[in-house]
Protein backbone atom coordinates (compact mmCIF):
# COMPACT_ATOMS: atom_id res chain seq x y z
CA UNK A 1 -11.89 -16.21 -6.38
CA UNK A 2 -12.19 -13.67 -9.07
CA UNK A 3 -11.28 -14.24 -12.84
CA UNK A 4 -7.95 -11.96 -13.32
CA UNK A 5 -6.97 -10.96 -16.32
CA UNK A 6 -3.23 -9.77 -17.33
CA UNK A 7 -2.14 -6.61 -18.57
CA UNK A 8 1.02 -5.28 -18.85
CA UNK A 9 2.12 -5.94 -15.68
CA UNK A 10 -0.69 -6.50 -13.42
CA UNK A 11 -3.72 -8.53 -13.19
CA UNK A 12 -7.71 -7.02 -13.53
CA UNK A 13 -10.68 -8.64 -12.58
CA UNK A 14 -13.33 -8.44 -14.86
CA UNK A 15 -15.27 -5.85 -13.39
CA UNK A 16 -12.12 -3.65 -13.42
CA UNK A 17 -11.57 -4.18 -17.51
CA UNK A 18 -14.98 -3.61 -18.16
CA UNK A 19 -14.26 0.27 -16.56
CA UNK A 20 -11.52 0.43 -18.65
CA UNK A 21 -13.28 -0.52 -21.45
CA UNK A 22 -13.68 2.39 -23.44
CA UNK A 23 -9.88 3.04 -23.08
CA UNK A 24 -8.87 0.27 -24.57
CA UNK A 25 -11.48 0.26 -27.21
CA UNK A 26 -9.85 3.50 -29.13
CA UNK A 27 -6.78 1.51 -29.71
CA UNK A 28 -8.68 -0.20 -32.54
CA UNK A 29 -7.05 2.00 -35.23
CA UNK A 30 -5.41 0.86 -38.04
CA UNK A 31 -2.11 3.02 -37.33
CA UNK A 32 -2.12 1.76 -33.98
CA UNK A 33 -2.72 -1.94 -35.01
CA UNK A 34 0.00 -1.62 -38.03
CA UNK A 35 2.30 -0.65 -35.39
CA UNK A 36 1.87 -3.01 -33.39
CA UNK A 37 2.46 -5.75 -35.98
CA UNK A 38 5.77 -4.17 -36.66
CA UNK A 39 6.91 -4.14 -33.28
CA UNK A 40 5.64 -8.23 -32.63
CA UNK A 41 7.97 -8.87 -35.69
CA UNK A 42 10.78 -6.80 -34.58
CA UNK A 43 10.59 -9.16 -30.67
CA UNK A 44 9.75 -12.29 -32.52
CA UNK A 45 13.18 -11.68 -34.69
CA UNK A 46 14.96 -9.30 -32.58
CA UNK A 47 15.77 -6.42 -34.39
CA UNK A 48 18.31 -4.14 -33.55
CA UNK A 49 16.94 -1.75 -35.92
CA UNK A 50 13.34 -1.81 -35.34
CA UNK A 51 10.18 -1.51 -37.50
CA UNK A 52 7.92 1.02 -36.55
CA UNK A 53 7.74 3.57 -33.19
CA UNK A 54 7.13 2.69 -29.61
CA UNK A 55 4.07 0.94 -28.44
CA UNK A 56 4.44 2.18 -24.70
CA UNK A 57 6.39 5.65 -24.06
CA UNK A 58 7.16 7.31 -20.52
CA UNK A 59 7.54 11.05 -20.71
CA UNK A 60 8.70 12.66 -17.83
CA UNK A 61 6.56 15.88 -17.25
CA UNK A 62 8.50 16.74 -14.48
CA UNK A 63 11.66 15.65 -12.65
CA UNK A 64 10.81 17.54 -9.37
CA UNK A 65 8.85 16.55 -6.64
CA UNK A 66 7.20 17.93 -3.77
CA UNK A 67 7.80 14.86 -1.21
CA UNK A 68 11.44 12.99 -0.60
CA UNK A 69 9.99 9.91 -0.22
CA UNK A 70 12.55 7.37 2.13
CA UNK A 71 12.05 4.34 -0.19
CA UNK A 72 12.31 6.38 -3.49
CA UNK A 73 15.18 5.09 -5.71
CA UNK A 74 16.12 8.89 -6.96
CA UNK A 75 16.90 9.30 -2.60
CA UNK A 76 18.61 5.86 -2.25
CA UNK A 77 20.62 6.24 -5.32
CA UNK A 78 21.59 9.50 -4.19
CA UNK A 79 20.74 10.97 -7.72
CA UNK A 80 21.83 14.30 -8.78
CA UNK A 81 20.64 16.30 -11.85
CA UNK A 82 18.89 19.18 -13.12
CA UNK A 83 15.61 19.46 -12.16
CA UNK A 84 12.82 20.61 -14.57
CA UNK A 85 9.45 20.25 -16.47
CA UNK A 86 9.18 19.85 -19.68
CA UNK A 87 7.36 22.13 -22.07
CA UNK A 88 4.41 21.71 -24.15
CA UNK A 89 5.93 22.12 -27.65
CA UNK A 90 8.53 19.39 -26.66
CA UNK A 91 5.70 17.32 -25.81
CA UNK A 92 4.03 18.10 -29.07
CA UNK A 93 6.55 17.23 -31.43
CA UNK A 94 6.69 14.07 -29.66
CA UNK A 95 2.80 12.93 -30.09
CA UNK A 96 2.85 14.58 -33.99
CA UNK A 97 5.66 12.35 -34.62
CA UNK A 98 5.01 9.27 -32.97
CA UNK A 99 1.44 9.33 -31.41
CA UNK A 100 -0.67 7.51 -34.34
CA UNK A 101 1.36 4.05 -33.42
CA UNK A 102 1.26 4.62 -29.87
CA UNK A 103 -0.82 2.31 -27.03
CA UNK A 104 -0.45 4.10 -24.07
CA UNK A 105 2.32 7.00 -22.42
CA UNK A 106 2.73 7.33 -19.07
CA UNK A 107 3.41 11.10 -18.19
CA UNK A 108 5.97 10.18 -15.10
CA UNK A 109 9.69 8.90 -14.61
CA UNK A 110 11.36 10.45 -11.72
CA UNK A 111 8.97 13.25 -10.56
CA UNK A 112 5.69 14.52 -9.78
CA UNK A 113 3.31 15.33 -12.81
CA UNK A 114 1.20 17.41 -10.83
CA UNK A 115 3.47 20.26 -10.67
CA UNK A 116 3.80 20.68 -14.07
CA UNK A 117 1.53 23.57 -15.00
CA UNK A 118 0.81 22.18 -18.96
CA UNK A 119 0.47 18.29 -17.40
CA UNK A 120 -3.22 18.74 -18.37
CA UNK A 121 -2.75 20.40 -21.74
CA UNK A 122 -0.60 17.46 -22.61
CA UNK A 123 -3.39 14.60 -21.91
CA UNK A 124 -5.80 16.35 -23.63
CA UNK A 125 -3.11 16.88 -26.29
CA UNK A 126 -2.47 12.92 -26.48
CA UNK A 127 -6.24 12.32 -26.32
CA UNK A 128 -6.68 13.41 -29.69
CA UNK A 129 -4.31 10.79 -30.82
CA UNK A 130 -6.29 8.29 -29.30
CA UNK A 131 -3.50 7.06 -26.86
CA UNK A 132 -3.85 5.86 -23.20
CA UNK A 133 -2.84 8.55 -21.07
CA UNK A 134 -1.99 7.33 -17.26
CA UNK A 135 -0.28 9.92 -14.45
CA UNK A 136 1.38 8.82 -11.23
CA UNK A 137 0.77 11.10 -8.37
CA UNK A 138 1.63 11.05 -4.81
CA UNK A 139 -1.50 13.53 -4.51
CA UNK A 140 -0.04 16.07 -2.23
CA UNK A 141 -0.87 19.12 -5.03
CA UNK A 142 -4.15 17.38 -5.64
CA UNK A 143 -7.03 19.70 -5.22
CA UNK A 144 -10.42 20.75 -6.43
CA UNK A 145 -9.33 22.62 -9.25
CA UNK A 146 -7.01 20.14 -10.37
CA UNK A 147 -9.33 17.51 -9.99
CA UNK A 148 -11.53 19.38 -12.61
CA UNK A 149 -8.90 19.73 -14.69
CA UNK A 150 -7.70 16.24 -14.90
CA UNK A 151 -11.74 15.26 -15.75
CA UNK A 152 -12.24 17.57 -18.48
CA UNK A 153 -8.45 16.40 -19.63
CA UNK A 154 -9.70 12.81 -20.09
CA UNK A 155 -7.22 11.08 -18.04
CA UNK A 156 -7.96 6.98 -18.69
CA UNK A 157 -5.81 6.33 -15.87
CA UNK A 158 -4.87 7.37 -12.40
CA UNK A 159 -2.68 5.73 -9.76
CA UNK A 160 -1.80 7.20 -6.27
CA UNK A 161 0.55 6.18 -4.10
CA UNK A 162 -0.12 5.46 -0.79
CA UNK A 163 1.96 3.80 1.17
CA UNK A 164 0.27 3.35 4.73
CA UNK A 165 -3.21 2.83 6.35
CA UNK A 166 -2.37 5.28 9.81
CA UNK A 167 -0.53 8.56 9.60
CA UNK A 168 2.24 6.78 11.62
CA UNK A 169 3.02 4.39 9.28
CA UNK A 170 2.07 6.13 5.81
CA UNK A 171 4.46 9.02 7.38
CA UNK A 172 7.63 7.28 7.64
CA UNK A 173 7.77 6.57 3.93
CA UNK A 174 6.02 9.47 2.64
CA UNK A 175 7.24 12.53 5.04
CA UNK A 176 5.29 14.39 8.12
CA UNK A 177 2.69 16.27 8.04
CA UNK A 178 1.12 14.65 4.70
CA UNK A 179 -0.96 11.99 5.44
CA UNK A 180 -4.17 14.09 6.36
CA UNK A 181 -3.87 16.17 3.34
CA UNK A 182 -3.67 13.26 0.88
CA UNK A 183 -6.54 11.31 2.48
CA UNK A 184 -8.76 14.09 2.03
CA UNK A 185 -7.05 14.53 -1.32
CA UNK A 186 -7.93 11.27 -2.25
CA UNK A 187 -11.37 11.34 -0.79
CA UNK A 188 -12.35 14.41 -2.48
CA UNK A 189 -11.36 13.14 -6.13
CA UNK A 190 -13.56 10.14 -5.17
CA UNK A 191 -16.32 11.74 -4.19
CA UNK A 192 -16.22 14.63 -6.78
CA UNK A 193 -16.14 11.48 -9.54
CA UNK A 194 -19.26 9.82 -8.31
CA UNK A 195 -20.73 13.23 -7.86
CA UNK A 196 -20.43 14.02 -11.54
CA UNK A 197 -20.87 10.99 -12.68
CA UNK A 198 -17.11 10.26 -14.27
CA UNK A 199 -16.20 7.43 -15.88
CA UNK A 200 -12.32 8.22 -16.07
CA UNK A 201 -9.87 7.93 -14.93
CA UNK A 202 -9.97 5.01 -13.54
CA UNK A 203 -8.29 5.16 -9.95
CA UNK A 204 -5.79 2.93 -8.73
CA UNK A 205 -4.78 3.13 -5.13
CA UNK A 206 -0.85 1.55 -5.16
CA UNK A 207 0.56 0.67 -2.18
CA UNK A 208 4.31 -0.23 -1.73
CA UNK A 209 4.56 -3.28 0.69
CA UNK A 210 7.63 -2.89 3.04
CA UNK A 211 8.71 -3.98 6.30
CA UNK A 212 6.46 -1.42 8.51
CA UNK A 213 3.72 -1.71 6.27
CA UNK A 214 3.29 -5.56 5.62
CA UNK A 215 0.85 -5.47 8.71
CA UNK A 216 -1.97 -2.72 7.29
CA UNK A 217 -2.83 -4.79 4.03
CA UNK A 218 -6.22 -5.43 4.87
CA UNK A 219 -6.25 -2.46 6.39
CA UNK A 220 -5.27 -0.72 2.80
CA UNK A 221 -8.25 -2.92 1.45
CA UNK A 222 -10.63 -1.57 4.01
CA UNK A 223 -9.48 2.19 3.31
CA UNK A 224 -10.02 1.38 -0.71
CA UNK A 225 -13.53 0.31 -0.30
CA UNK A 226 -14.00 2.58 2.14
CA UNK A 227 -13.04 5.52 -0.62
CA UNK A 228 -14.51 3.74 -3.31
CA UNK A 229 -11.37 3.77 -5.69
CA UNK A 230 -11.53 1.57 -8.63
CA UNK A 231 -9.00 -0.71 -7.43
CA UNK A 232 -5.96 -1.44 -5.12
CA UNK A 233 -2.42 -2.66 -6.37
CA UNK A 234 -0.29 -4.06 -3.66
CA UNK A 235 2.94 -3.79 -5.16
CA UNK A 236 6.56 -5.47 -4.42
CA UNK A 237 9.54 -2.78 -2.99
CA UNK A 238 11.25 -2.93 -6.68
CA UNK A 239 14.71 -0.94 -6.03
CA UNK A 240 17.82 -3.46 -6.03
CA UNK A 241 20.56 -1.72 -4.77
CA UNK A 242 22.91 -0.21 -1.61
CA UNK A 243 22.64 -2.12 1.92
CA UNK A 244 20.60 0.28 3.02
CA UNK A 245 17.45 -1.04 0.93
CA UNK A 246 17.35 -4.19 2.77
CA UNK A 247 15.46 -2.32 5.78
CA UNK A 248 12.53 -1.80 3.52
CA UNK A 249 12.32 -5.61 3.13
CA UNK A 250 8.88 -7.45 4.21
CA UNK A 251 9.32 -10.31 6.50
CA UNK A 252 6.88 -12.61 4.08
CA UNK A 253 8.43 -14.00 1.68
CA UNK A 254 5.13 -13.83 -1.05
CA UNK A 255 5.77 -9.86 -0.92
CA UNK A 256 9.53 -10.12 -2.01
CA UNK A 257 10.54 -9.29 -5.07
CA UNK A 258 11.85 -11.95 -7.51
CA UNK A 259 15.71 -10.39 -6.88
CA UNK A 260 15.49 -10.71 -3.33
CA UNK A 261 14.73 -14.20 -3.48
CA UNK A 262 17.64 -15.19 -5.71
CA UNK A 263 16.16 -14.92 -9.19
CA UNK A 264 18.31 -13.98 -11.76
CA UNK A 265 17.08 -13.99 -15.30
CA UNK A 266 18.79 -15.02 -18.31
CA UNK A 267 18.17 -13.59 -21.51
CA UNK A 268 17.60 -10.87 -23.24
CA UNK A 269 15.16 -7.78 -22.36
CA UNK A 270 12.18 -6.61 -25.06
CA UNK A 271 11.47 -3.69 -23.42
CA UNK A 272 14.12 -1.81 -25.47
CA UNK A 273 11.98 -3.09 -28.64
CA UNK A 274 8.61 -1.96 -27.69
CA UNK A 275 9.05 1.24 -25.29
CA UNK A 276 11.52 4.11 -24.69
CA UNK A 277 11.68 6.97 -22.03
CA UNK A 278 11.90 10.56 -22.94
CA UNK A 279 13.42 12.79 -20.20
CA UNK A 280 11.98 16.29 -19.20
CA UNK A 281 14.42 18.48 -21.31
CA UNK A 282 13.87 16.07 -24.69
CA UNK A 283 16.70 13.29 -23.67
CA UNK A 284 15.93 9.68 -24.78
CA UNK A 285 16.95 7.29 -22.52
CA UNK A 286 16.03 3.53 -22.83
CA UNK A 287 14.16 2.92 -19.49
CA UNK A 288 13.60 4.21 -16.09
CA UNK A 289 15.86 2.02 -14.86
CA UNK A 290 19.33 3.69 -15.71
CA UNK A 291 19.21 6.16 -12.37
CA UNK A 292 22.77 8.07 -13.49
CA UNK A 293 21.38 8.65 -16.98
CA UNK A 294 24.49 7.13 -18.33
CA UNK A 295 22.79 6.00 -21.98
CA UNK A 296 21.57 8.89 -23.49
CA UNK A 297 20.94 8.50 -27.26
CA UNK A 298 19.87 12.13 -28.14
CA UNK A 299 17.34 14.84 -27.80
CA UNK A 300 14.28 15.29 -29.64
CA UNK A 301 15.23 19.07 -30.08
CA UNK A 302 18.31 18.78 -31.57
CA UNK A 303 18.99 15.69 -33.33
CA UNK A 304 15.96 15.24 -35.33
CA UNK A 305 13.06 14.12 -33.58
CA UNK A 306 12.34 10.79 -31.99
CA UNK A 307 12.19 8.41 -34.78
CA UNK A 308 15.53 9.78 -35.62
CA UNK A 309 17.01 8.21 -32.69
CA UNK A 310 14.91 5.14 -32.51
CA UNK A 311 17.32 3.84 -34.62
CA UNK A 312 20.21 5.50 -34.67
CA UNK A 313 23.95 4.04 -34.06
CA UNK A 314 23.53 4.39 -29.83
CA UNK A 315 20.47 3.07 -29.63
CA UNK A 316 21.05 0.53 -32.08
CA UNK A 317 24.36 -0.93 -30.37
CA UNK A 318 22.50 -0.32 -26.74
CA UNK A 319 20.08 -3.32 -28.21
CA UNK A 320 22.56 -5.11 -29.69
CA UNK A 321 23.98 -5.35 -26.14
CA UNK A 322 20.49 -5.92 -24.28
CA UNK A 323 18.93 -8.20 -27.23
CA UNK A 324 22.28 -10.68 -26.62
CA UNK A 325 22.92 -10.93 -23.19
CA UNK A 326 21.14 -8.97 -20.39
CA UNK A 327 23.75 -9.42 -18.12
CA UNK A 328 26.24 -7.51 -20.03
CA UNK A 329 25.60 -4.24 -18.71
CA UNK A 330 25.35 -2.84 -15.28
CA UNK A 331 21.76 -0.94 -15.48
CA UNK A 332 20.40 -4.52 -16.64
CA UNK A 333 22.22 -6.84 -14.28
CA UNK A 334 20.78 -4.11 -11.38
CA UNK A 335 17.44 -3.56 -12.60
CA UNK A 336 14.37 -4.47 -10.48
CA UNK A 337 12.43 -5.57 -13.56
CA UNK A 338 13.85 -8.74 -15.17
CA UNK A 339 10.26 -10.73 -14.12
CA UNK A 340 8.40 -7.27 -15.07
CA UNK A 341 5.85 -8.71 -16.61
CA UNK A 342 4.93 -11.42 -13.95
CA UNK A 343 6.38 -10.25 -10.48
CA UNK A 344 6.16 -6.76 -9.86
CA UNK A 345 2.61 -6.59 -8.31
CA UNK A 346 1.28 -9.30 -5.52
């Protein structure tokens, strides 16, 4: 069995770090490493108020989306807002004020990155801050020009989603008419990447297992190696909520997710200490977890920037809350990602 080792919240085998290895070797700088001292002493203590900026951001680059996926939590929740992308001087303001400290930003929440026109602009934008870029793609909009885009960009990090090994069963998660377009997609990034000779992004293949899918993993692992992708993450069906998720279920009980198998943690959540989400039109919400936006703590177009609201009073009582009991408030006692760091991913 290979050696795995953890990150975030998945495991890589060796051979998979050492690809990654340049990406993680630019977050040897000092701002980056003062930072992250700050925020170990804010967890280790708990700070409400906490010392320095966010180690891990998501910024959504766009809330809409060119698939209605069955199993997505924005179509099970029913959610209902404005739907946008956001723009590249919001995105700016955001890296000049906070980039230095930060590890890594992922440039999706609750939409598809790809059909934001400045998505590559703002990689190559982070890049220069030396920060992990990663984009999460259901590759529909994916072709050859974008592909040559998102090289010269220099994207570290790349997952699609793909969420069945036939067009029968990828296209009752994922919609009809789409599963021969993002194979070839897929294929043609691949190929275009050994063709040139690119070391990034590194390509993860992501694969939701659910009830009519739970059959086709080694089927999924024969498709990866088959497309040469750098790896495949077999992932757990994370959204706890309505009746009507239970029918996405696996049988097995090794693919269920910690919730559906009783676990409930006690505690209090660190995420709110080391990473925030900032919404398409500038809103700063605490994670991707609160699906009716309820806890909004500002905008970093009109009150100030981001570190402004890092700390303000909202955000500051929102930790309070989090930091004491978990259970206190109804986006924690729902969310799929108590065990984050140690279930999410088979």
């Amino acid at each position: 069995m290979a050696i795995k080792i953890r990150f975030l919240n998945q495991k890589f085998t060796l051979s998979e770090i050492w690809k990654l290895r340049l990406s993680f070797l630019k977050l040897l700088k000092p701002a980056k490493l003062i930072n992250l001292a700050a925020i170990c002493f804010s967890k280790i203590f708990k700070m409400k108020r906490v010392l320095g900026a966010p180690l891990i951001l998501m910024v959504e680059s766009s809330s809409r989306c060119d698939m209605a996926c069955a199993m997505c939590p924005v179509i099970l929740n029913k959610t209902n807002r404005p739907k946008g992308d956001m723009n590249l001087e919001t995105f700016k303001k955001i890296i000049d004020e906070i980039g230095d400290g930060l590890f890594a930003i992922a440039l999706w929440n609750y939409g598809e990155p790809l059909l934001n026109p400045e998505i590559f602009s703002m990689i190559s934008y982070a890049r220069r801050k030396s920060i992990i870029t990663a984009i999460s793609t259901n590759a529909l909009s994916l072709n050859q020009e974008k592909i040559g885009r998102i090289f010269d960009s220099g994207l570290d990090f790349l997952i699609i989603s793909f969420d069945g090994a036939t067009k029968e069963t990828y296209e009752k998660f994922r919609g009809e008419g789409n599963f021969d377009k993002v194979l070839s997609n897929l294929t043609l990034l691949m190929e275009m990447k050994k063709r040139q000779s690119r070391n990034k992004p590194f390509v993860d293949l992501q694969f939701i297992v659910m009830k009519e899918n739970e059959h086709q993993i080694d089927d999924m692992r024969a498709l990866a190696e088959k497309i040469c992708v750098d790896k495949l993450s077999l992932k757990k069906f994370t959204y706890v909520g309505g009746e009507e998720t239970w029918r996405f279920l696996p049988d097995k009980k090794k693919y269920l997710f910690g919730k559906y198998k009783g676990y409930k943690y006690k505690g209090s959540c660190l995420r709110v200490i080391d990473s925030s989400v900032v919404l398409w039109d500038g809103t700063i919400v605490p994670c991707c977890g609160d699906l009716s936006f309820k806890y909004k703590f500002g905008n970093v177009n009109s009150d100030g920037g981001f570190m402004n609201i890092w700390n303000n009073n909202k955000y500051v009582a929102f930790r309070k809350t989090v930091l004491k009991d978990v259970q206190a408030l109804e986006i924690c006692r729902s969310c799929p990602s108590k065990d984050y760091n140690a279930d999410m991913f088979i």
